[in-house]
Protein backbone atom coordinates (compact mmCIF):
# COMPACT_ATOMS: atom_id res chain seq x y z
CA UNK A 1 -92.13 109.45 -78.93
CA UNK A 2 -93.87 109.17 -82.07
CA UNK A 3 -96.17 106.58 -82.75
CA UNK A 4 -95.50 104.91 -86.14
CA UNK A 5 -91.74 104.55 -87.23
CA UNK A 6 -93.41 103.72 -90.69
CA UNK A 7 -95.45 106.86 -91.17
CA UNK A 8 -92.47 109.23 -89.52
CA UNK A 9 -89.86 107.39 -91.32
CA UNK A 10 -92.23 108.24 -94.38
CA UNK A 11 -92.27 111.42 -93.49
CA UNK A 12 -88.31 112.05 -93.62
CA UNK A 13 -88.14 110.67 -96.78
CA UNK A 14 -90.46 113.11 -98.42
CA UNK A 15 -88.17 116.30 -97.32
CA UNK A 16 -84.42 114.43 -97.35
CA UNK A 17 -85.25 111.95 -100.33
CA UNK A 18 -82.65 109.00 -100.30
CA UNK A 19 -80.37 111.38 -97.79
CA UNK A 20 -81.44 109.22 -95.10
CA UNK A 21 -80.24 105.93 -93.32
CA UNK A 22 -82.29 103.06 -91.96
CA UNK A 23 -80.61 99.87 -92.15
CA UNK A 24 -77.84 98.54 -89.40
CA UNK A 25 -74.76 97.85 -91.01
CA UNK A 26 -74.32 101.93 -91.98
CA UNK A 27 -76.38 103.08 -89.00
CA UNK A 28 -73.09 101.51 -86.93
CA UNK A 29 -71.19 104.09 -88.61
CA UNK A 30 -72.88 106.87 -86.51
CA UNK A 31 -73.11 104.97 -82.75
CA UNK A 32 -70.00 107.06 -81.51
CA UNK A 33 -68.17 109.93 -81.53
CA UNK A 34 -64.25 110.13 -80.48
CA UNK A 35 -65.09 108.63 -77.02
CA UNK A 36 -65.77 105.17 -78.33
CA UNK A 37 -66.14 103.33 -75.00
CA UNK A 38 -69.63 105.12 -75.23
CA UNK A 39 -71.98 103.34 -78.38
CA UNK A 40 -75.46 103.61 -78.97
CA UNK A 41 -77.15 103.02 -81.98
CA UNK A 42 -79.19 105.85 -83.79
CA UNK A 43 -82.80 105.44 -84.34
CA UNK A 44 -82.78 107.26 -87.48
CA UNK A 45 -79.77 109.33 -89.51
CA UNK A 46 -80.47 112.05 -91.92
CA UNK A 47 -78.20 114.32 -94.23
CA UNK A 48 -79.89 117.23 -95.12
CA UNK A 49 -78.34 119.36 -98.11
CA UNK A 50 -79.25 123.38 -96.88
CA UNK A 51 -80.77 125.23 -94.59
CA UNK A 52 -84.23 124.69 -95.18
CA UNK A 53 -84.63 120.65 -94.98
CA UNK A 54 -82.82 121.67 -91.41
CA UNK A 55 -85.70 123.62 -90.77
CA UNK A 56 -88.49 121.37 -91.86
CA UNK A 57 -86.80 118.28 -90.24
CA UNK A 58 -86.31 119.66 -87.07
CA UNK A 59 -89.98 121.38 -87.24
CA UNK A 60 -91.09 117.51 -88.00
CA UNK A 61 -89.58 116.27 -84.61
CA UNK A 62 -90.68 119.44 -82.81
CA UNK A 63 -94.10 118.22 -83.72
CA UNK A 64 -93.72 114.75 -82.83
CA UNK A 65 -91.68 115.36 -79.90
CA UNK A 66 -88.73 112.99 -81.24
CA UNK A 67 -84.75 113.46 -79.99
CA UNK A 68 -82.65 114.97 -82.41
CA UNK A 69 -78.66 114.95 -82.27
CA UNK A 70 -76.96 117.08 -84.26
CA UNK A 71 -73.29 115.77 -85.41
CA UNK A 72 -70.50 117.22 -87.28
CA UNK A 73 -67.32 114.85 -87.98
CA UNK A 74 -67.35 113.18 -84.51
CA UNK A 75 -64.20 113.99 -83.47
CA UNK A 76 -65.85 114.85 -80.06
CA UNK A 77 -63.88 113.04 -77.06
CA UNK A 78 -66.88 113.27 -74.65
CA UNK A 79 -69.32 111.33 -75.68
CA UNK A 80 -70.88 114.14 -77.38
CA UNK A 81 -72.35 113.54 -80.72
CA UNK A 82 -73.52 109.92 -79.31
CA UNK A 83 -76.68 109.23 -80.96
CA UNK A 84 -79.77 108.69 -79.02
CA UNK A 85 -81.87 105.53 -79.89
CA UNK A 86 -85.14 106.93 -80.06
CA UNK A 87 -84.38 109.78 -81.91
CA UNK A 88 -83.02 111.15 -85.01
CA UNK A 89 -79.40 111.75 -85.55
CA UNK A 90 -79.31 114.97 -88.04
CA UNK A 91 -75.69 115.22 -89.70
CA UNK A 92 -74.00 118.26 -90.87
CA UNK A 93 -71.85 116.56 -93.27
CA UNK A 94 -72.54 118.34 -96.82
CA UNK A 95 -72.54 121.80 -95.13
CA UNK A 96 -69.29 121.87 -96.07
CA UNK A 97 -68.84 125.42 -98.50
CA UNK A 98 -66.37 128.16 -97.58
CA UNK A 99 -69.50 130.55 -98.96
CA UNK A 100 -67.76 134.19 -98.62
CA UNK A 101 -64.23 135.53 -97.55
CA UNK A 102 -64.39 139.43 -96.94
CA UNK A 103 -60.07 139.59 -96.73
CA UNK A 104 -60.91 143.61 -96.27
CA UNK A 105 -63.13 142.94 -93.07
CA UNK A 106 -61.20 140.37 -91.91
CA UNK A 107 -64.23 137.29 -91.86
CA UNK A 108 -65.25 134.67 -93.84
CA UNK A 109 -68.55 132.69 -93.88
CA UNK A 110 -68.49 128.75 -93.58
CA UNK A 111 -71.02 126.04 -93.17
CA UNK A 112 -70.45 124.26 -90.65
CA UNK A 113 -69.33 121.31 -91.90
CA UNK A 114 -66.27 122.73 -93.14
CA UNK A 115 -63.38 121.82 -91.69
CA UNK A 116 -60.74 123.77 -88.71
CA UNK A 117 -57.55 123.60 -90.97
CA UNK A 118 -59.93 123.66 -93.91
CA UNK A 119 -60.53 127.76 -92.83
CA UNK A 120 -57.01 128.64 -93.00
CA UNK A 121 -56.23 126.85 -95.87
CA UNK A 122 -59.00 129.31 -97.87
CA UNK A 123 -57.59 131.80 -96.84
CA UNK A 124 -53.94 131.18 -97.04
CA UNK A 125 -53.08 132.89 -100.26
CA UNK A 126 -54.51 136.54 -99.10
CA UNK A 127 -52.15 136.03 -95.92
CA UNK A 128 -54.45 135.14 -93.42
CA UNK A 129 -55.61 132.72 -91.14
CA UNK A 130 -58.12 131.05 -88.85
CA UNK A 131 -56.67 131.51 -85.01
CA UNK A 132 -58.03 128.18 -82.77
CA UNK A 133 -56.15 125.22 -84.00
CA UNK A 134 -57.57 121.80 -82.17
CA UNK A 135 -55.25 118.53 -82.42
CA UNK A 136 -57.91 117.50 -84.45
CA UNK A 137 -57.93 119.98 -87.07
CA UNK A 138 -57.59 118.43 -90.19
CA UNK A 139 -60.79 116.49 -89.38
CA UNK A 140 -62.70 118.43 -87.29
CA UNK A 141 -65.88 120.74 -88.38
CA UNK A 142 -65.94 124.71 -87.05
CA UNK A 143 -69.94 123.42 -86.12
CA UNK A 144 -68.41 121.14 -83.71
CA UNK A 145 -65.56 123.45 -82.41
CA UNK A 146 -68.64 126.07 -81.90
CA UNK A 147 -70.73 123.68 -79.76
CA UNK A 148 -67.24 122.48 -77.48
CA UNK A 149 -65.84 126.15 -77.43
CA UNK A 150 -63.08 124.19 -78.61
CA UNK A 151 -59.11 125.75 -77.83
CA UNK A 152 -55.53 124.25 -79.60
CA UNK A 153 -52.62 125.03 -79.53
CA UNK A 154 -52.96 128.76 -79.98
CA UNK A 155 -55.40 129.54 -77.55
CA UNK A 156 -53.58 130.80 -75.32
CA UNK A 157 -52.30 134.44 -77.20
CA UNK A 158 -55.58 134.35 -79.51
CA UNK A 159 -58.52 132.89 -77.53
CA UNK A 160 -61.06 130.22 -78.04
CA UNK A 161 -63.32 129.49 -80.41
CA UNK A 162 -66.11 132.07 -78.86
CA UNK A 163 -63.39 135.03 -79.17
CA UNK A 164 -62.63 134.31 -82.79
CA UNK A 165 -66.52 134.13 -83.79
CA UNK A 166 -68.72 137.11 -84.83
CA UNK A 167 -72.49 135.75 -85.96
CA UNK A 168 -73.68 132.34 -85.99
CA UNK A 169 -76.62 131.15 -87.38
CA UNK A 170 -79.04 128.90 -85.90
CA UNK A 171 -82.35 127.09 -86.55
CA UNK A 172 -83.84 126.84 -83.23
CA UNK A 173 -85.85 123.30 -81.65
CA UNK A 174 -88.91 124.47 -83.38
CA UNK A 175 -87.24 124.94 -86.51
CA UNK A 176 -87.05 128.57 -87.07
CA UNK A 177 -83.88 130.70 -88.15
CA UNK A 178 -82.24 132.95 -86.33
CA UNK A 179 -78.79 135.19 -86.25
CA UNK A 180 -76.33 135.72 -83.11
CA UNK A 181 -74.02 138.50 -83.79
CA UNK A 182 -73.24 140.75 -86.14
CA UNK A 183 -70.20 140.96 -88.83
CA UNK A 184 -68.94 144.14 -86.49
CA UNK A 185 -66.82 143.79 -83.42
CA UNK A 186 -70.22 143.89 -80.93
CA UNK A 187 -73.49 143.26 -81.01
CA UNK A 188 -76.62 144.89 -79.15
CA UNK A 189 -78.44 142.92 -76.71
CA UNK A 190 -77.63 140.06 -74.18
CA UNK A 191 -73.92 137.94 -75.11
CA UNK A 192 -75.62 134.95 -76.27
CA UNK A 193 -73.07 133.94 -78.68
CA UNK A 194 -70.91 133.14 -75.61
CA UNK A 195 -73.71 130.99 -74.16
CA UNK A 196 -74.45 129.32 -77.74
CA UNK A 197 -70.40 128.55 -77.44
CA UNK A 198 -69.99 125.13 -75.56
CA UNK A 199 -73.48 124.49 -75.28
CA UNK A 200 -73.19 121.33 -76.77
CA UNK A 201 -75.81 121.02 -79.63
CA UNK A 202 -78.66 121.28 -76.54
CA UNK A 203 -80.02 124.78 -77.49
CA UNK A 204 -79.81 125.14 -81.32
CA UNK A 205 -78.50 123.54 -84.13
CA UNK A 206 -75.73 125.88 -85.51
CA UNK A 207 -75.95 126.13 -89.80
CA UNK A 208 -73.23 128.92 -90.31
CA UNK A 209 -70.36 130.48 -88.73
CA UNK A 210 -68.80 133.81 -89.41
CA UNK A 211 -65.17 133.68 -88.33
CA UNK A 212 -62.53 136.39 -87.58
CA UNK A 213 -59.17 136.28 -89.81
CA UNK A 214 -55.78 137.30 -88.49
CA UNK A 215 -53.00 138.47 -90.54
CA UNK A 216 -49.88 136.04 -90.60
CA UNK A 217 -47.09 137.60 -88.16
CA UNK A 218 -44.19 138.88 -90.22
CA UNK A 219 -41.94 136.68 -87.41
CA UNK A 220 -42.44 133.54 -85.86
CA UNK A 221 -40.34 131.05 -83.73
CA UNK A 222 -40.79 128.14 -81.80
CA UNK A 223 -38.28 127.20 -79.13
CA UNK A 224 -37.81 123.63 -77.45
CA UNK A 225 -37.03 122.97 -73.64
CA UNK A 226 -36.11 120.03 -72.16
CA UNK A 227 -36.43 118.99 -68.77
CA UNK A 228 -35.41 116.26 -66.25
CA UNK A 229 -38.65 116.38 -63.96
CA UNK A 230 -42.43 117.20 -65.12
CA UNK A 231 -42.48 119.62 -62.05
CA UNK A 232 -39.57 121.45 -63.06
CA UNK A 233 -41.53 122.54 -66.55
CA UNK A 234 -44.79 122.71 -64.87
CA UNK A 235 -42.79 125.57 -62.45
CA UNK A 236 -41.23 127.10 -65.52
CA UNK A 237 -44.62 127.80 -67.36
CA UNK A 238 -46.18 129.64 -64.45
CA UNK A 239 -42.56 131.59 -64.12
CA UNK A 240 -43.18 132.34 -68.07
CA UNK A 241 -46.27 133.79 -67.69
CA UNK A 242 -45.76 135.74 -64.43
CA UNK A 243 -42.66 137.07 -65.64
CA UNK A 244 -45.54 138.93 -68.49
CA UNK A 245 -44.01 136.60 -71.60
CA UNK A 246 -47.12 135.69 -73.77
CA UNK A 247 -46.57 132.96 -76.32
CA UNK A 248 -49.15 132.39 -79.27
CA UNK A 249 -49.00 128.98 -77.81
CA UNK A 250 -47.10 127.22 -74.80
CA UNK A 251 -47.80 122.97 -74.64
CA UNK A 252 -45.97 120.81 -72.33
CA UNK A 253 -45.06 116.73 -72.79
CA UNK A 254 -43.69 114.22 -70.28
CA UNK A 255 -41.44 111.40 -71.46
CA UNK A 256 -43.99 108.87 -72.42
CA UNK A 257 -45.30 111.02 -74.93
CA UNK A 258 -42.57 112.59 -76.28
CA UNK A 259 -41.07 109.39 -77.10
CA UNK A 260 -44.14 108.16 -78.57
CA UNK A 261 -44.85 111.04 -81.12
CA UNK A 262 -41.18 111.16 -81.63
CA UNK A 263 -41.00 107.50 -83.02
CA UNK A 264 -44.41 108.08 -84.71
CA UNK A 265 -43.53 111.74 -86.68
CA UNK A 266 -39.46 112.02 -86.28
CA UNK A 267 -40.23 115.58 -84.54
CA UNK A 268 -36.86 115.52 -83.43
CA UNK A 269 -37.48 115.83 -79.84
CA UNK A 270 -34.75 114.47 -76.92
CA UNK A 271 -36.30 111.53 -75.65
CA UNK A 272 -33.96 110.88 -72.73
CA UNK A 273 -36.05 114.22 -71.22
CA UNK A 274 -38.48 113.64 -68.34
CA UNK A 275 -40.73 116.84 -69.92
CA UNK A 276 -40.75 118.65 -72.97
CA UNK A 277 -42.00 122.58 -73.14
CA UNK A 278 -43.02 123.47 -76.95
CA UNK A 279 -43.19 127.72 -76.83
CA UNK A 280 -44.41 129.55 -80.03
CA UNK A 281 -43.23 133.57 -80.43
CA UNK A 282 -44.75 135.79 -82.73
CA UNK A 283 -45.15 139.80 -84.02
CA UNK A 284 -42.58 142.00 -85.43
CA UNK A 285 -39.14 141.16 -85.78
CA UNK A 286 -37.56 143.07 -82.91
CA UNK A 287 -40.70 142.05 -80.41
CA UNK A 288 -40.09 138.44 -81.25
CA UNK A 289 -36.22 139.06 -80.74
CA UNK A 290 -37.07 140.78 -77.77
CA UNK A 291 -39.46 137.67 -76.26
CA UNK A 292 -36.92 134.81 -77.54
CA UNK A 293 -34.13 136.78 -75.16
CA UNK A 294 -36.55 136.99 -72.27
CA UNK A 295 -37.90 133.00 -72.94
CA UNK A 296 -34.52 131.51 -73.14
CA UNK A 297 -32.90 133.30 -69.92
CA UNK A 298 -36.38 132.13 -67.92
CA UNK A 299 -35.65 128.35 -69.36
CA UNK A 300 -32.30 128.32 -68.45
CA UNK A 301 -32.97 129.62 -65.06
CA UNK A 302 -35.95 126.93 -64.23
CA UNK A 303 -33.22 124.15 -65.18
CA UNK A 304 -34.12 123.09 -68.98
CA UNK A 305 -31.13 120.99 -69.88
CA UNK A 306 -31.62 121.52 -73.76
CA UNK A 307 -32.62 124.77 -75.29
CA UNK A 308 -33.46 124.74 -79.24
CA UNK A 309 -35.17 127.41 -81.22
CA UNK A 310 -36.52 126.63 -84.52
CA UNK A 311 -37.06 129.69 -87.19
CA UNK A 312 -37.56 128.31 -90.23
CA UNK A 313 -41.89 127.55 -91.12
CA UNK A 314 -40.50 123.81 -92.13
CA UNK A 315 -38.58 122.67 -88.71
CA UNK A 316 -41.64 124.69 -86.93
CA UNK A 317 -44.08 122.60 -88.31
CA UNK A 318 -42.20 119.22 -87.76
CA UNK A 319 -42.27 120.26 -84.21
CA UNK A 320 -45.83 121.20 -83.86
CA UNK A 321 -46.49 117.79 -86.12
CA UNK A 322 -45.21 115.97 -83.06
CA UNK A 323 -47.17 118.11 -80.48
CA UNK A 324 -50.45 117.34 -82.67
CA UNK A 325 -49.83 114.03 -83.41
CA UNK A 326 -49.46 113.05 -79.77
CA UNK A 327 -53.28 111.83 -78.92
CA UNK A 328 -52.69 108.68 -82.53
CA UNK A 329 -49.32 107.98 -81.16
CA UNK A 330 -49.61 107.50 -77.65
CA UNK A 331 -52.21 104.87 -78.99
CA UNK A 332 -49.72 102.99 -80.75
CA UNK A 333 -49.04 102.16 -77.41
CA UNK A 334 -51.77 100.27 -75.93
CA UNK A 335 -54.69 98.49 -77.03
CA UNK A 336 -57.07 101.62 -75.84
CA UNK A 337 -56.49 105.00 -74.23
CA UNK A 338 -58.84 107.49 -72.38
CA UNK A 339 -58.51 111.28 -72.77
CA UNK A 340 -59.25 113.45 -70.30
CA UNK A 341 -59.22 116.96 -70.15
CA UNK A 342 -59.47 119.23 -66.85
CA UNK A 343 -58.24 122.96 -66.57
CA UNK A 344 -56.18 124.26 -63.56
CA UNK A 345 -54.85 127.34 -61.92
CA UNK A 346 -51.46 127.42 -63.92
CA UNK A 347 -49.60 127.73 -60.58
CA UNK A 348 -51.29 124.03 -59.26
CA UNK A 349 -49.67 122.18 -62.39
CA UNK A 350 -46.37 120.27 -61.16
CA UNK A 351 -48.44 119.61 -58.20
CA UNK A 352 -51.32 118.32 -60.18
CA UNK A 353 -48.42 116.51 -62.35
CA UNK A 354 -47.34 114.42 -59.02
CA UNK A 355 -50.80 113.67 -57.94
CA UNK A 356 -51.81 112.13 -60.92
CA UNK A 357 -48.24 109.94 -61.27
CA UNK A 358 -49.91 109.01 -57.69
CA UNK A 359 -52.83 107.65 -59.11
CA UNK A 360 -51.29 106.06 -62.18
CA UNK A 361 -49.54 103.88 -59.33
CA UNK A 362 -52.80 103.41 -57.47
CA UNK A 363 -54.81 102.49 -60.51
CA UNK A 364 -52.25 100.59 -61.79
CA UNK A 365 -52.41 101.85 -65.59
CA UNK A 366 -50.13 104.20 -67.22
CA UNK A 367 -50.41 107.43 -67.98
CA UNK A 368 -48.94 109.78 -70.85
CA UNK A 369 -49.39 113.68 -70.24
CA UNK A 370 -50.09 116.66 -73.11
CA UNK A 371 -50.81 119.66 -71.91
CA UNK A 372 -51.97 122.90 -73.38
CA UNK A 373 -49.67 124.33 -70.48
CA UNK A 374 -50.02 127.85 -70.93
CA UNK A 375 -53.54 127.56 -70.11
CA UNK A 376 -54.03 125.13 -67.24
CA UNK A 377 -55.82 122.99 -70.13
CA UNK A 378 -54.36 119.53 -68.91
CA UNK A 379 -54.99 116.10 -71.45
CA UNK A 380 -53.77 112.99 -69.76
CA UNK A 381 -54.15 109.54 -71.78
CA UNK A 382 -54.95 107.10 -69.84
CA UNK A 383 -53.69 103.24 -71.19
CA UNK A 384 -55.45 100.33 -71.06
CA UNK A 385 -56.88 97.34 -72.41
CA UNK A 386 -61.06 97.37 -72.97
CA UNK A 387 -60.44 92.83 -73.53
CA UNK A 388 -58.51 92.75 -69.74
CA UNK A 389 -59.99 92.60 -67.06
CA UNK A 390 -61.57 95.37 -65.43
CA UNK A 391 -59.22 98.02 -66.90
CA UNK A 392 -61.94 100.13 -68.61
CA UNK A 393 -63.86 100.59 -65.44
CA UNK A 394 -59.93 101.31 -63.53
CA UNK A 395 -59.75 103.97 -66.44
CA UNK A 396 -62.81 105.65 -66.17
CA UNK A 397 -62.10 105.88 -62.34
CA UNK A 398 -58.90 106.95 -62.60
CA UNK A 399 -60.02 109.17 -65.12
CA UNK A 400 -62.89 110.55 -62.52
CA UNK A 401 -60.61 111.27 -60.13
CA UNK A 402 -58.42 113.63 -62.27
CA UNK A 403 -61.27 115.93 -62.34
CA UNK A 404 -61.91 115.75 -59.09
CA UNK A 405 -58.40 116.47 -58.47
CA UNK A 406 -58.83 119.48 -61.04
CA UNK A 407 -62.11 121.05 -58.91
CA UNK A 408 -60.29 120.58 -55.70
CA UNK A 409 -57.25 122.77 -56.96
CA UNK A 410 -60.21 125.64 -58.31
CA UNK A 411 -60.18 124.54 -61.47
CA UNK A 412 -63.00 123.03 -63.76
CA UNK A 413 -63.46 119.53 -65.33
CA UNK A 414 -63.37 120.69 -68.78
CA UNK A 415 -60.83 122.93 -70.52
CA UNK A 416 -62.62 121.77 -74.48
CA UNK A 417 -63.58 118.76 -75.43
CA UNK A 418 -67.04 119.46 -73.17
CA UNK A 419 -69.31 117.69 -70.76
CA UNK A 420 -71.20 115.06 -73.06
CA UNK A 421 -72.08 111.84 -71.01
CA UNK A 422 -68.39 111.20 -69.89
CA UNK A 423 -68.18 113.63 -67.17
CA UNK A 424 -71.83 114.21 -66.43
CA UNK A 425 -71.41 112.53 -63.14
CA UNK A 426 -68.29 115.56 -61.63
CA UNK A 427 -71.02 117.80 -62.68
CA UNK A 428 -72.34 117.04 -59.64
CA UNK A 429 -68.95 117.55 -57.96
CA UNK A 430 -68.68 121.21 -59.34
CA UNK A 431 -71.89 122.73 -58.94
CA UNK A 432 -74.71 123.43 -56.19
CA UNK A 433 -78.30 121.50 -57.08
CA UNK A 434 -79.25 125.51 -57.16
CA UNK A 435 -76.89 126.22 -60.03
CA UNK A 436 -77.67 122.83 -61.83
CA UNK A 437 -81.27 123.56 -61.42
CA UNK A 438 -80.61 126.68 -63.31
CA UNK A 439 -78.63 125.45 -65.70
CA UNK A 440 -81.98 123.32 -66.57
CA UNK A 441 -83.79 126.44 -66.69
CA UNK A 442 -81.33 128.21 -69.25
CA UNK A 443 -82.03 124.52 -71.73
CA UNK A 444 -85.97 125.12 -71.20
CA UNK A 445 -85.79 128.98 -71.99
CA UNK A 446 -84.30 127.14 -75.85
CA UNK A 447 -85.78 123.98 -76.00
CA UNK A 448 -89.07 123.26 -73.87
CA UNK A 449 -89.44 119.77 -74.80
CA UNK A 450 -86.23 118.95 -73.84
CA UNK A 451 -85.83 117.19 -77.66
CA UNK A 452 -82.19 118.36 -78.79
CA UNK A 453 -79.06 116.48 -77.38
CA UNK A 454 -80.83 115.16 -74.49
CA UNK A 455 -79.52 113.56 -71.41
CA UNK A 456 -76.18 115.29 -72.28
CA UNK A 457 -73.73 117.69 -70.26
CA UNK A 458 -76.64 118.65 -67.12
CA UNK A 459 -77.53 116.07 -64.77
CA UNK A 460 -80.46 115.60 -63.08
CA UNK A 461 -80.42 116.18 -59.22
CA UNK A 462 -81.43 112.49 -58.54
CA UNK A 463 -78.69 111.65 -61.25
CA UNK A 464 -76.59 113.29 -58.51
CA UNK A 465 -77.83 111.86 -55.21
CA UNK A 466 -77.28 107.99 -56.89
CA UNK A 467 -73.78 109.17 -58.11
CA UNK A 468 -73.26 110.22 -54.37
CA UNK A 469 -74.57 106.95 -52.87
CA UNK A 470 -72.13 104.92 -55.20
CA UNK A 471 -69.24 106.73 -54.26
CA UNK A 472 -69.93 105.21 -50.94
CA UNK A 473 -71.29 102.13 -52.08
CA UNK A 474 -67.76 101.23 -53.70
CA UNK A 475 -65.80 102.24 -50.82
CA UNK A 476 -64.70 105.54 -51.99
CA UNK A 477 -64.52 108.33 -49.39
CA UNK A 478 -67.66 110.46 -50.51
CA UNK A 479 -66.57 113.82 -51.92
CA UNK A 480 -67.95 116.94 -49.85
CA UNK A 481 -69.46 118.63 -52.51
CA UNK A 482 -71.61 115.38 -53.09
CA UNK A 483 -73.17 116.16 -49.12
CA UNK A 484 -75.39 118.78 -50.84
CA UNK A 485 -77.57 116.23 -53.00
């Protein structure tokens, strides 16, 4: 750490000017991200202007071996973008220009402080648009999306955010510059853009994104199931996607939050439904024609009670509106709610669905389910109240066990909103101390001194072998994967 705050502080102010923040009441503006159970004040917060300040600022705490946590619009549910209080929390904020759209080549070139919806909405008037669509896309930065690999809705026909990214560029821990990718479909060399994707601001500091454009389909529909059991949708989207149908996007809802975004957005959605499947169709007129035929004979045979199909762009995007709106009203609900997010095997889900209505008995705190179905991507909100009780540590608990329900069923404890410090500890659950300790290798190949976003997404192996003794210590039966530590 370095010595003098004074003389470093000093320092700062001679490349970033007055683009800097000291004092408490605005450095509480930057203690959390989207998980805001997790707070910690920042030591220091600067808002560089281009690429070169970057440089020299993160050159600066190369040299002086200070933290640095690089933060886009902390949207992040994962504790991500929480500051470290020793260090120096670097925001992306004004890298916010849409600085070239090639419409012939299909790319355009953002900062990365511009936002998701902000892409598509540059590009809307050529015909195109930007593929991954989080819930969070009116606020949330493509920087941030790059560092969670983050999904949405449409994921599941058009990828991720590493499948819809050709070249990133990145100033590295010691504050040089460097390209991944190329504006072509490949690149030479090793695939570290897929590595850089979901790495969680630990191995570079990403200062522009080149994104892929697709053409708007000429046809597009979104049809509505309804349900009376969670299982009975959670079997119909694996029968979807065996039977080969591929929707751009395929999300599921159970009662509690249907009814919730339905009072909060007027979606139109039957609330007297136990579940809710939301499946988008797109391409050519007679392939979309084609698909609807195929979609509505495979709801009707899994038992939907209520079929609806909506073709017109303004009752699509009131039904969407409720789909995306479903995290802010679900916490109309309860003082506080706690988002998870596990991927499964598709095939595991209305098991999965039955385990965790299980849980919500044993924990005694409800539980409202979204789902980016079509993917396994599972987002259940936990409710609660943070004043009452012990309800945050119930929560977190029954939040801990989801995951550990997700590993047990082969599936992972993150589908996109990333590791961060909320789910360091099932790390431990999901990988070998041989893989972990390699994972630690890949972060000191980047960043040798350890200084960007530490403490985040890796545990340490002793980090693992105290989580293991406090799963017995509280009682818990110890989870077999935890015998390795």
């Amino acid at each position: 750490m370095v010595a003098s705050k004074p003389k470093f502080i000093n320092a700062l102010k001679e490349i970033c000017g007055e683009d800097m923040i000291t004092d408490m009441a605005r450095l509480k503006v930057y203690e959390t991200d989207g998980l805001t159970a997790k707070k910690r004040l920042p030591w220091i917060v600067v808002l560089p202007s281009n690429i070169e300040q970057v440089q020299i600022i993160v050159a600066l705490c190369a040299e002086h071996s200070v933290p640095i946590v690089a933060r886009g619009a902390g949207t992040g549910l994962s504790g991500g973008a929480m500051p470290h209080d020793q260090g120096v929390l670097l925001s992306l904020a004004k890298f916010n220009r849409v600085l070239e759209i090639n419409a012939d080549a299909r790319y355009a070139r953002v900062e990365p402080g511009v936002t998701n919806l902000g892409i598509s909405q540059a590009v809307d008037h050529l015909g195109l648009y930007y593929a991954p669509d989080p819930s969070s896309q009116i606020a949330c930065s493509i920087g941030g999306n790059v560092a969670e690999n983050s999904g949405g809705v449409h994921c599941l026909k058009y990828g991720l955010t590493v499948h819809n990214v050709m070249k990133l560029r990145i100033v590295s821990p010691a504050g040089e510059l460097y390209e991944l990718g190329s504006d072509a479909l490949d690149s030479a060399g090793l695939d570290l853009m897929a590595l850089m994707h979901g790495s969680e601001g630990m191995l570079g500091i990403v200062v522009e994104v080149t994104v892929k454009l697709l053409e708007k389909p000429p046809c597009v529909c979104v049809v509505l199931g309804a349900f009376d059991s969670a299982e009975a949708a959670g079997r119909c989207v694996a029968e979807i996607i065996g039977n080969g149908i591929l929707p751009a996007g395929l999300e599921m809802m159970d009662q509690m939050a249907a009814r919730a975004a339905e009072a909060f957005v007027h979606a139109g959605y039957p609330t007297e439904a136990a579940a809710l499947l939301l499946a988008e169709l797109d391409g050519t007129e007679a392939e979309v024609a084609q698909q609807h035929k195929d979609l509505m004979s495979m709801m009707q045979k899994c038992g939907a009670g209520e079929i609806s199909t909506a073709w017109d762009a303004e009752d699509r995007a009131r039904l969407w509106q409720g789909r995306k709106a479903a995290f802010p009203a679900v916490g109309r609900l309860a003082p506080d709610y706690y988002c998870m997010d596990g991927t499964i095997p598709r095939r595991e889900l209305a098991d999965v669905l039955t385990a965790i209505a299980d849980l919500s008995k044993q924990y005694a705190l409800p539980v409202a389910n979204v789902f980016h179905a079509g993917d396994g991507n599972l987002h259940p909100l936990i409710l609660y109240d943070a004043n009452d009780g012990d309800q945050l540590d119930r929560a977190e608990a029954f939040g801990g066990k989801i995951l550990e329900l997700c590993i047990a069923k082969g599936g992972t404890i993150t589908g996109e909103h990333g590791v961060g410090v909320e789910k360091i500890d099932q790390m431990c659950i999901q990988f070998t101390p041989e893989e972990l300790t390699m994972f630690h290798g890949v972060k000191s190949s980047f960043d040798s001194q350890g200084i960007l976003n530490p403490g985040k997404a890796i545990p340490t192996l002793s980090r693992c072998a105290e989580f293991g003794a406090m799963h017995v210590h509280v009682g818990d039966e110890k989870h077999p994967a935890l015998e390795r530590f």
